[in-house]
Protein backbone atom coordinates (compact mmCIF):
# COMPACT_ATOMS: atom_id res chain seq x y z
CA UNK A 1 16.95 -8.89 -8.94
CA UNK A 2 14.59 -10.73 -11.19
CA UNK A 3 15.01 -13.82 -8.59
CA UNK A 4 13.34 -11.58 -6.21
CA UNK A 5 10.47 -10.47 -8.66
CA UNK A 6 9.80 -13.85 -8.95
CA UNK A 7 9.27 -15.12 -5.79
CA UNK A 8 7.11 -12.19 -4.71
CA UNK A 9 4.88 -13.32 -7.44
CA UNK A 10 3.94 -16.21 -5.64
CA UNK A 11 0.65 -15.88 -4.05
CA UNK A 12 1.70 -17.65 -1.05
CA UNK A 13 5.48 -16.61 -0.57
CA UNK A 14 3.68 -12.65 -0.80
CA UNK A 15 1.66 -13.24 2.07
CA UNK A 16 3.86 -15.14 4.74
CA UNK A 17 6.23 -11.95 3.50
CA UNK A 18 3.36 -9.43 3.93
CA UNK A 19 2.13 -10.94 7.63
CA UNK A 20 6.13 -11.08 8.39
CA UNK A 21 6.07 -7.44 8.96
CA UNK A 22 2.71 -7.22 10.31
CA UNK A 23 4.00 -9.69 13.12
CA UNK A 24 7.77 -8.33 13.49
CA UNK A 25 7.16 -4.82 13.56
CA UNK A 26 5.33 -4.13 16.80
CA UNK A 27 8.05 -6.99 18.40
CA UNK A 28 10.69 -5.42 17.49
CA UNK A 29 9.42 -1.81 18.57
CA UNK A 30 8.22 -3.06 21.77
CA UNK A 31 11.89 -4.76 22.81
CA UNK A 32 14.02 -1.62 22.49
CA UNK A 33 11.14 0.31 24.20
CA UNK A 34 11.28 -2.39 27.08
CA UNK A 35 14.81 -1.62 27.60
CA UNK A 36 13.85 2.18 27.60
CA UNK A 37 11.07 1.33 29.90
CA UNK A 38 13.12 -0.37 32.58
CA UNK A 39 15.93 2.06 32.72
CA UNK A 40 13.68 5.36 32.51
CA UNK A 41 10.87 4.25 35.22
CA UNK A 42 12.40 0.73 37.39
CA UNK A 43 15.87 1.16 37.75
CA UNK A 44 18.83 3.19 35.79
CA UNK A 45 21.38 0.25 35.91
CA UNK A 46 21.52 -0.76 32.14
CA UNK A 47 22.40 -4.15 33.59
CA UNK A 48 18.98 -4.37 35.34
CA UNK A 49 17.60 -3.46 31.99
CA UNK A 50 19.59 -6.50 30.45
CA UNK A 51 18.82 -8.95 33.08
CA UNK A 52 14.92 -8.35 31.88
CA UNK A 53 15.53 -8.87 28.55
CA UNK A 54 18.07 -11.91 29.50
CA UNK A 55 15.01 -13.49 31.45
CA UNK A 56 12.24 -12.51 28.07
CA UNK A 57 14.79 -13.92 25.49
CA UNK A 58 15.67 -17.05 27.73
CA UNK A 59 12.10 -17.81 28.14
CA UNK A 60 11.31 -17.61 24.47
CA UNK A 61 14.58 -19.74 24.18
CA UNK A 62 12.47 -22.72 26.12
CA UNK A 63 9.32 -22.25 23.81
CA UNK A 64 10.95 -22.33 20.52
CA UNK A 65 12.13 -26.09 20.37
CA UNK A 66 8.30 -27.42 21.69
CA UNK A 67 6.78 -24.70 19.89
CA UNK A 68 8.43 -25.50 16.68
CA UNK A 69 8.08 -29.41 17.17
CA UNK A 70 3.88 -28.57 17.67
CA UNK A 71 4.01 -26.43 14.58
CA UNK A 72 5.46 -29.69 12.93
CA UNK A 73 2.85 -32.17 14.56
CA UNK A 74 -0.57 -30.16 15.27
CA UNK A 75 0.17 -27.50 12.74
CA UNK A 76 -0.29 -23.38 12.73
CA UNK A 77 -3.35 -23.06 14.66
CA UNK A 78 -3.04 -25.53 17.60
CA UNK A 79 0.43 -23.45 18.20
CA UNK A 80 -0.71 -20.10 18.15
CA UNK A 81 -4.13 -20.50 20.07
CA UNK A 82 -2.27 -20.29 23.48
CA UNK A 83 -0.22 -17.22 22.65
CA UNK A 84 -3.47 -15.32 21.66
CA UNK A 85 -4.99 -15.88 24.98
CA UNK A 86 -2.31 -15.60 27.19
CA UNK A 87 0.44 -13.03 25.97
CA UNK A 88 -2.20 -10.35 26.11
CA UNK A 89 -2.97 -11.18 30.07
CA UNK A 90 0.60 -10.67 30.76
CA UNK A 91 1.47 -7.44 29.05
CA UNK A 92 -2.07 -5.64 30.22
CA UNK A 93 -0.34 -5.57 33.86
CA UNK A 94 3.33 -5.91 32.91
CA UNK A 95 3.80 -2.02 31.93
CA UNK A 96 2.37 -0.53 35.04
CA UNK A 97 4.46 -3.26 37.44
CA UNK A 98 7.12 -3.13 39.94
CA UNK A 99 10.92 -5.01 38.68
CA UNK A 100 10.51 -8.20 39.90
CA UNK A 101 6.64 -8.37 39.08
CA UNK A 102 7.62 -7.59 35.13
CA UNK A 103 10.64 -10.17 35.42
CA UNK A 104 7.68 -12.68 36.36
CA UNK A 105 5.34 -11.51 33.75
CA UNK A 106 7.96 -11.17 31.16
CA UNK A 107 9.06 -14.53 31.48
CA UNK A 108 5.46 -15.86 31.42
CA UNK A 109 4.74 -13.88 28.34
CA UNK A 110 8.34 -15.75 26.47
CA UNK A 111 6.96 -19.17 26.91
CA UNK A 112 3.87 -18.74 24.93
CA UNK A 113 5.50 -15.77 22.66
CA UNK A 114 4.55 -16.27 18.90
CA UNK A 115 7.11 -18.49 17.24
CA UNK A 116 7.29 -15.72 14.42
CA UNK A 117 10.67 -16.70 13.36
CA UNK A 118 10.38 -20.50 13.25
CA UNK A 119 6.98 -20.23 11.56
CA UNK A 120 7.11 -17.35 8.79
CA UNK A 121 10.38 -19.06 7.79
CA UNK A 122 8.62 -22.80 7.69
CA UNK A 123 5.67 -21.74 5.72
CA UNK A 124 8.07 -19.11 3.44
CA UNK A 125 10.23 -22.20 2.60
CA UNK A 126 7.06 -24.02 1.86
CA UNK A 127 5.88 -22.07 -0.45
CA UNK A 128 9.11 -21.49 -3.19
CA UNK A 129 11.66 -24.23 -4.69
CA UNK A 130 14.64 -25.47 -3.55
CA UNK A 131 16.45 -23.02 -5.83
CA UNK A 132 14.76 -20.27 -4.47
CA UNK A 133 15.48 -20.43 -0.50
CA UNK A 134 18.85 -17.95 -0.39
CA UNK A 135 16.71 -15.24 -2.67
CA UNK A 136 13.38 -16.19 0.05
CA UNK A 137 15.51 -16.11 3.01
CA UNK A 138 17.19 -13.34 1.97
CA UNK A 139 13.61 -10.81 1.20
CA UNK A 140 12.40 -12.35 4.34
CA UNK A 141 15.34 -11.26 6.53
CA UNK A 142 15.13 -7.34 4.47
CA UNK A 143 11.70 -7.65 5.61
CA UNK A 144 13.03 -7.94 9.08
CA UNK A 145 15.09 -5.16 8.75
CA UNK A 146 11.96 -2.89 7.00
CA UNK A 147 10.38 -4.14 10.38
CA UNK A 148 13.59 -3.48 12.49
CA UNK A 149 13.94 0.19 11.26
CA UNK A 150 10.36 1.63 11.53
CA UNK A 151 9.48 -0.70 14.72
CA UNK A 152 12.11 0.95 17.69
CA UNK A 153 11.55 4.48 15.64
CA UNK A 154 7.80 4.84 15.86
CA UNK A 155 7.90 3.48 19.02
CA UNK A 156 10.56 5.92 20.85
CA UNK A 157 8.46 8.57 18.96
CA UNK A 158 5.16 7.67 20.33
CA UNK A 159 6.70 6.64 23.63
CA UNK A 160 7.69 10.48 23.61
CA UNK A 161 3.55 11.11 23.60
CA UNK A 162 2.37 8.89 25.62
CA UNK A 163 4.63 7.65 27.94
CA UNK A 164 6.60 4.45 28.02
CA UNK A 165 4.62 2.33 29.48
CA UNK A 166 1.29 2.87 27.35
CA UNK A 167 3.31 2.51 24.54
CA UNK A 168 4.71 -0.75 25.44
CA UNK A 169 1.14 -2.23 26.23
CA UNK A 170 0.25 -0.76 22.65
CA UNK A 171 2.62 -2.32 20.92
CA UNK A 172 2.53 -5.52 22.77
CA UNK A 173 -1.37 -5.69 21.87
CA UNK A 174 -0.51 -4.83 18.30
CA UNK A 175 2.44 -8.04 17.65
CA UNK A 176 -0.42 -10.12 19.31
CA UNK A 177 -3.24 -8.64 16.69
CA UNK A 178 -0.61 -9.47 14.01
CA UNK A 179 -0.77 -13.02 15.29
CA UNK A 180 -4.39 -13.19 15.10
CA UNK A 181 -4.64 -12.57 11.42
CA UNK A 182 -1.64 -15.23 10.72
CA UNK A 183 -4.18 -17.21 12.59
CA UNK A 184 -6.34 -16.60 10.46
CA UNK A 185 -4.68 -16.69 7.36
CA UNK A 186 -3.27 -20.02 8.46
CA UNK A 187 -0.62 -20.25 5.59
CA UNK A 188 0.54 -24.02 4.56
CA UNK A 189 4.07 -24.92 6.13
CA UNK A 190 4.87 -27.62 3.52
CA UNK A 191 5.79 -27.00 0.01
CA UNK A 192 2.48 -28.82 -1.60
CA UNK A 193 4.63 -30.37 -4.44
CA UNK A 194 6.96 -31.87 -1.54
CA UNK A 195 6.39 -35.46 -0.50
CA UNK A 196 4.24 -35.94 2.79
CA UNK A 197 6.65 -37.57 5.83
CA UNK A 198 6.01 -38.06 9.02
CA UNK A 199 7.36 -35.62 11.40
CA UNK A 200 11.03 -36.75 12.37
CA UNK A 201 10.90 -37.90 16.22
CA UNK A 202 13.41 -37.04 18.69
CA UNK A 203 16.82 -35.73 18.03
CA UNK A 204 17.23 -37.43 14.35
CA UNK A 205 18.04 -34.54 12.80
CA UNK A 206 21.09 -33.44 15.21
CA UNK A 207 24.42 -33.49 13.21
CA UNK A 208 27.44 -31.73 13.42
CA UNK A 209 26.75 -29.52 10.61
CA UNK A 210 23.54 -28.74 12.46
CA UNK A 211 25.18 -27.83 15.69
CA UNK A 212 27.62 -25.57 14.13
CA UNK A 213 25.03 -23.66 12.49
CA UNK A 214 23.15 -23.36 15.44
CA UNK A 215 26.44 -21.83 17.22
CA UNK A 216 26.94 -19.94 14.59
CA UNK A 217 23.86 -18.13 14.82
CA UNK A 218 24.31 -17.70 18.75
CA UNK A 219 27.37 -15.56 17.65
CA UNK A 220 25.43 -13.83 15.45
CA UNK A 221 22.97 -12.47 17.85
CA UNK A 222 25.37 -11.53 20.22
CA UNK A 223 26.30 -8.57 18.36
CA UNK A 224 23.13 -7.64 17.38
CA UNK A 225 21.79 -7.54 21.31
CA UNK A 226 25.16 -5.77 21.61
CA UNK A 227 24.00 -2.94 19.36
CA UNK A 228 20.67 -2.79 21.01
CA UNK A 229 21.13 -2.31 23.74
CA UNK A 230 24.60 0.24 23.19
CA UNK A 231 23.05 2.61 20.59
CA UNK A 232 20.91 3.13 24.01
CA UNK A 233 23.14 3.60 26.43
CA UNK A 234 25.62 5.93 23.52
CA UNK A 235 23.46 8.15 22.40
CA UNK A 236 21.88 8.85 26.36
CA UNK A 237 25.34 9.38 27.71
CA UNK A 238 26.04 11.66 24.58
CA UNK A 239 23.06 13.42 25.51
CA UNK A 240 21.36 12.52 22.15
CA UNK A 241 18.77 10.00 23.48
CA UNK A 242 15.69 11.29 20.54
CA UNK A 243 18.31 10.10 17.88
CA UNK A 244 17.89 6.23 19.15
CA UNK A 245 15.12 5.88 16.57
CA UNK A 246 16.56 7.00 13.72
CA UNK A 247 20.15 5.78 14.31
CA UNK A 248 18.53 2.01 14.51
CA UNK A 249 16.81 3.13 11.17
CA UNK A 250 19.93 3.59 9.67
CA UNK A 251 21.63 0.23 11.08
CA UNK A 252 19.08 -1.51 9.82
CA UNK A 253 18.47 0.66 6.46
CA UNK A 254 22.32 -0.98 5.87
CA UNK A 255 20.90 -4.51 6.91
CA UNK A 256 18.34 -3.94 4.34
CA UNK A 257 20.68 -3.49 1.87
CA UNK A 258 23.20 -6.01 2.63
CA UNK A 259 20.45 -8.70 2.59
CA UNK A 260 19.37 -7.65 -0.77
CA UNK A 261 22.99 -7.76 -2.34
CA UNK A 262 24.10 -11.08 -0.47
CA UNK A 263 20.99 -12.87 -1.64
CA UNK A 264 21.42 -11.96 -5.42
CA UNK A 265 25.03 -13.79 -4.98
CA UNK A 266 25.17 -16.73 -6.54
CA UNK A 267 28.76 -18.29 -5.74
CA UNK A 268 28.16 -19.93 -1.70
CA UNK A 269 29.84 -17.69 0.45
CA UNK A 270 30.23 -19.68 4.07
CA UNK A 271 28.17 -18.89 6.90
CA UNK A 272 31.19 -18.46 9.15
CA UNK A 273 32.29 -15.61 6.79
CA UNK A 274 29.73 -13.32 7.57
CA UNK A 275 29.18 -13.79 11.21
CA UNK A 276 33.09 -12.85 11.59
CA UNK A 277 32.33 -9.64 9.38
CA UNK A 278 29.52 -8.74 11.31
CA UNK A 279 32.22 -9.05 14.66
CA UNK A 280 34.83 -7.32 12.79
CA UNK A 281 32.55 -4.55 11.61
CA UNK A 282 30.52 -4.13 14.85
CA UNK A 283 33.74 -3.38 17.14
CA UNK A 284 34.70 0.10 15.39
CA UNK A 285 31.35 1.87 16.69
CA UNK A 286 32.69 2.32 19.89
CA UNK A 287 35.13 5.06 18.16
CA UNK A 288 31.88 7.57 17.37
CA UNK A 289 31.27 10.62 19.33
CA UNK A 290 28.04 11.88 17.82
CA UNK A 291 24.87 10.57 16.95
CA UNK A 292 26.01 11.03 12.88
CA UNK A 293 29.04 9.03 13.44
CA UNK A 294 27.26 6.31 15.11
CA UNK A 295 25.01 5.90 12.30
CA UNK A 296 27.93 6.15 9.93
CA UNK A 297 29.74 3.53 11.71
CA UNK A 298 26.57 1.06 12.23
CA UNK A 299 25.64 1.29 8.40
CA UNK A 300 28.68 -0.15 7.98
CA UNK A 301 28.19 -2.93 10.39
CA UNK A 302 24.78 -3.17 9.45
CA UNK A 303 25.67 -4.61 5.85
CA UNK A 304 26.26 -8.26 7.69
CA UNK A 305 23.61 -8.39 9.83
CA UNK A 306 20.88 -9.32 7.33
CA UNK A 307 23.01 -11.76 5.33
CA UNK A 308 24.69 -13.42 8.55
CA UNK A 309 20.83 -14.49 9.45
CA UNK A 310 20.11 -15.46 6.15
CA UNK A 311 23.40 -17.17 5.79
CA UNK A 312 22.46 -19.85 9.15
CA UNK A 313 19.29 -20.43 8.06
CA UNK A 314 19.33 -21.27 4.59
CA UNK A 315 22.22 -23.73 6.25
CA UNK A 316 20.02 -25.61 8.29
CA UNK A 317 17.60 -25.62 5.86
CA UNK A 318 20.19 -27.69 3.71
CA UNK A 319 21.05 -29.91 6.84
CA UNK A 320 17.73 -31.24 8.31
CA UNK A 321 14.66 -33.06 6.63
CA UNK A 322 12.03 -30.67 6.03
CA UNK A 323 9.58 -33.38 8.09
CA UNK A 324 11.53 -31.40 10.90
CA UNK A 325 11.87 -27.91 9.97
CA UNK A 326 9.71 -26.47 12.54
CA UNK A 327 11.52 -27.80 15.04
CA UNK A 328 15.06 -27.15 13.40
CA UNK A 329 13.95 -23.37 12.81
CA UNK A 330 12.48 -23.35 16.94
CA UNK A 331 16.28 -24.43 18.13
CA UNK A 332 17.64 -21.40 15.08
CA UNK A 333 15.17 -19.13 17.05
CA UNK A 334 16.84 -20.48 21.10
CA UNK A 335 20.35 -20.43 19.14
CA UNK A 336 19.17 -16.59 18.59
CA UNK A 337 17.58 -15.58 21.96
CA UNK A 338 20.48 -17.79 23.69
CA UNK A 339 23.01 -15.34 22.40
CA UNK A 340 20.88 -12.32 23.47
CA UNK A 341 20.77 -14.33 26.61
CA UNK A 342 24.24 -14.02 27.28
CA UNK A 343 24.75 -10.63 25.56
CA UNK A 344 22.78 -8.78 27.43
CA UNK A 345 23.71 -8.89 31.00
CA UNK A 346 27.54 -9.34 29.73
CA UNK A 347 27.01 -6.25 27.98
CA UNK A 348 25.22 -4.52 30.72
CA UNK A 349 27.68 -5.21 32.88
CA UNK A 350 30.78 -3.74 30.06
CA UNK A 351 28.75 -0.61 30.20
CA UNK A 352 28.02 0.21 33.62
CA UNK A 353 31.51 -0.51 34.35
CA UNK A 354 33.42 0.75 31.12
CA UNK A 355 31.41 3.31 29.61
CA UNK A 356 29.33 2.39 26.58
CA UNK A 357 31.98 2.18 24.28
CA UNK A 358 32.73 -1.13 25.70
CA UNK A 359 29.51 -2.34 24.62
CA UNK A 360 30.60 -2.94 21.11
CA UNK A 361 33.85 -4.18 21.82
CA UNK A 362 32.77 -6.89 23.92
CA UNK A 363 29.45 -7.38 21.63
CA UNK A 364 31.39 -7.62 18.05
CA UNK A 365 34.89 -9.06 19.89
CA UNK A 366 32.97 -11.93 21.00
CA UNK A 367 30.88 -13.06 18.00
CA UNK A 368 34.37 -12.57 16.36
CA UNK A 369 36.11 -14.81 18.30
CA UNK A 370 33.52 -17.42 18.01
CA UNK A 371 33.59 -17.40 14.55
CA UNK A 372 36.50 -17.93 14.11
CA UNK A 373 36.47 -20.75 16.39
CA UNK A 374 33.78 -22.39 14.71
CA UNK A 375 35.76 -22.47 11.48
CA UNK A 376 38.72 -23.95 12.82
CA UNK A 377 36.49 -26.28 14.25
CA UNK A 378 35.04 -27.09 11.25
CA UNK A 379 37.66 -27.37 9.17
CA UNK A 380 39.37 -29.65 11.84
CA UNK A 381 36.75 -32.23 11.75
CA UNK A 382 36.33 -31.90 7.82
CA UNK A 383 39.89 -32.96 7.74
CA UNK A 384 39.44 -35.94 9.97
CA UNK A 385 36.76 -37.46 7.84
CA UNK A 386 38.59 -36.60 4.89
CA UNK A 387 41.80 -38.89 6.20
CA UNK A 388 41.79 -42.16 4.55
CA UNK A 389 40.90 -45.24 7.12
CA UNK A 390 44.87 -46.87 8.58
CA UNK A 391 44.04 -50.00 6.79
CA UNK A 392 41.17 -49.58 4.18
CA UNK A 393 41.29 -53.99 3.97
CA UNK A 394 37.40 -53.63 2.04
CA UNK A 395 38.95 -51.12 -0.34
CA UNK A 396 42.63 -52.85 -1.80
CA UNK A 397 41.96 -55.22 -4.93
CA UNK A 398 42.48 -58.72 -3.52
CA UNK A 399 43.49 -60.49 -6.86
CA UNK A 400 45.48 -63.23 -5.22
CA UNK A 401 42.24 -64.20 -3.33
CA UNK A 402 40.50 -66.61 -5.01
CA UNK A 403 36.94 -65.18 -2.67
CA UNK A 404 37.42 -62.06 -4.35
């Protein structure tokens, strides 16, 4: 753990870390309550509830790649200055609004949404070594999860005080006071030892490698929107709806821990790898019957969840110049909401039809499946360019030739 003492040492590492869970932990309490919100006050369908969150997370989906490409050319500042003014105009009248009005304002809100992910991660990669980005990535994404458990749990509790749609506008104010003092703060997004480039124009950093990464993290999230939106939807039809808060604690108390353990691992364990494990491990909850065993069952799932984020974006990190990391990390951060995207009105749809058990089948059968499928993929194509050319003419000694 001494890698991890170390990097929290740095001055500048410690605070992108510190405003990390200033930022995430009113954004991640304010989506669960927004599925809450919608099925408690709009409508009971849970796949109206996921057709919100598909329109939010599609819309933030669109910002990321611009956002991240502005972070790159006009730098922290210039990005955030229109999500300061005009998220908070949207969620002042989003709470109190009728469906369709919040599936406007919702949408409006994504496509100037902070760029938290794309931005903590640029300026947290800026600030340590090359050696150093599994260990960073890794206390950044337990971070997340420190963010993850006490976000949805403080805000089903207070939502039990004050009502769901108070809470949400609280909450929603809060992520955007977060952003102010990153604003503020306005922490370098370039290592200052690194060589200045110019930002990379374009698609130039597109590969294969890149791709797959990005598809593998699509996969990723699909489970995780799973979860979120089935811990819901279990513990209300098991009549044990004040244990959401506290279950999601625990999933992401084993998150936590899984981050830590996979980041002080040394030997490269394969992106692919986890993602499947977090499939594999995700399907079983849909055997528990009590609020206990749920939280048993998503501990155990919850051990991949960390390290499968960590695991795609140290990747890319490795794959694209860091000229273009903003934008790299904005098309990590559609790859993400692009698989909650399609999760949740697949998901909705499982439940409302199936029962809720069905939500983590489909959730962790899916991200499974396209694991899998990635790796076979891979390792198809790292075959092909392994096989030797039919007639390598530049490459057989030509002694006879007297050009030679």
């Amino acid at each position: 753990m001494s890698g991890y003492r170390e990097i929290w040492s740095i001055p500048g590492a410690r605070t992108v870390l510190v405003l990390g869970l200033l930022c995430r932990l009113p954004m991640f309490g304010a989506m669960v309550l927004l599925t809450v919100h919608v099925v408690e006050r709009i409508d009971p369908r849970y796949s109206a509830a996921g057709l919100i969150v598909m329109a939010a997370t599609i819309a933030q989906g669109i910002s990321g790649p611009w956002r991240g490409r502005l972070l790159d050319r006009k730098g922290l500042r210039r990005t955030l200055l229109p999500s300061l003014i005009i998220v908070p105009l949207c969620w002042i009248v989003a709470p109190w609004s009728s469906y369709w009005v919040l599936l406007a304002l919702v949408i409006i809100a994504g496509l100037f949404a902070v760029p938290v992910f794309a931005l903590l991660r640029q300026a947290l990669l800026g600030a340590v070594e090359v050696r150093q980005r599994k260990q960073a990535l890794a206390l950044d994404s337990v971070i997340t999860e420190i963010s993850f458990m006490a976000g949805p749990a403080l805000a089903i509790w207070v939502a039990t005080l004050w009502g769901t749609a108070w809470t949400l506008l609280t909450f929603q104010l809060m992520s955007v006071a977060a952003a102010g003092v990153l604003f503020a703060a306005n922490p370098p997004l370039r290592h200052k030892a690194g060589v200045a480039a110019p930002p990379t124009t374009g698609t130039r950093w597109v590969s294969p490698a890149a791709l797959g990464i990005l598809g593998l993290t699509m996969a990723t999230t699909i489970a995780l929107t799973a979860t979120d939106l089935t811990v819901v939807a279990g513990l209300r039809a098991l009549d044990q709806a004040t244990s959401i808060g506290w279950v999601l604690a625990i999933w992401g108390f084993g998150s936590a821990v899984g981050g830590l353990l996979f980041g002080a691992i040394q030997r490269p364990i394969g992106a692919w790898v986890v993602v499947a494990a977090l499939g594999a491990t995700t399907m079983p909850v849909a055997f528990a019957n009590s609020d206990w065993s749920m939280a048993a069952l998503l501990l155990i799932a919850g051990f991949f969840c960390a390290p499968a984020i960590t695991a795609t974006s140290e990747a890319l990190s490795r794959v694209v110049p860091e000229s273009s990391r903003g934008e790299a990390f904005g098309w990590h951060g559609t790859a993400l909401t692009t698989g909650s995207a399609l999760a949740a009105p697949l998901v909705g749809i499982a439940i409302d039809h199936q029962g809720w058990p069905a939500g983590y089948v489909v959730g962790g059968g899916v991200t499974l499946v396209l694991a899998v499928a990635g790796a076979l993929a891979l390792r198809a194509r790292v075959r092909r360019d392994n096989t030797p050319d039919p007639v390598p003419v530049e490459a057989v000694p030509r002694a006879g030739n007297p050009s030679a």
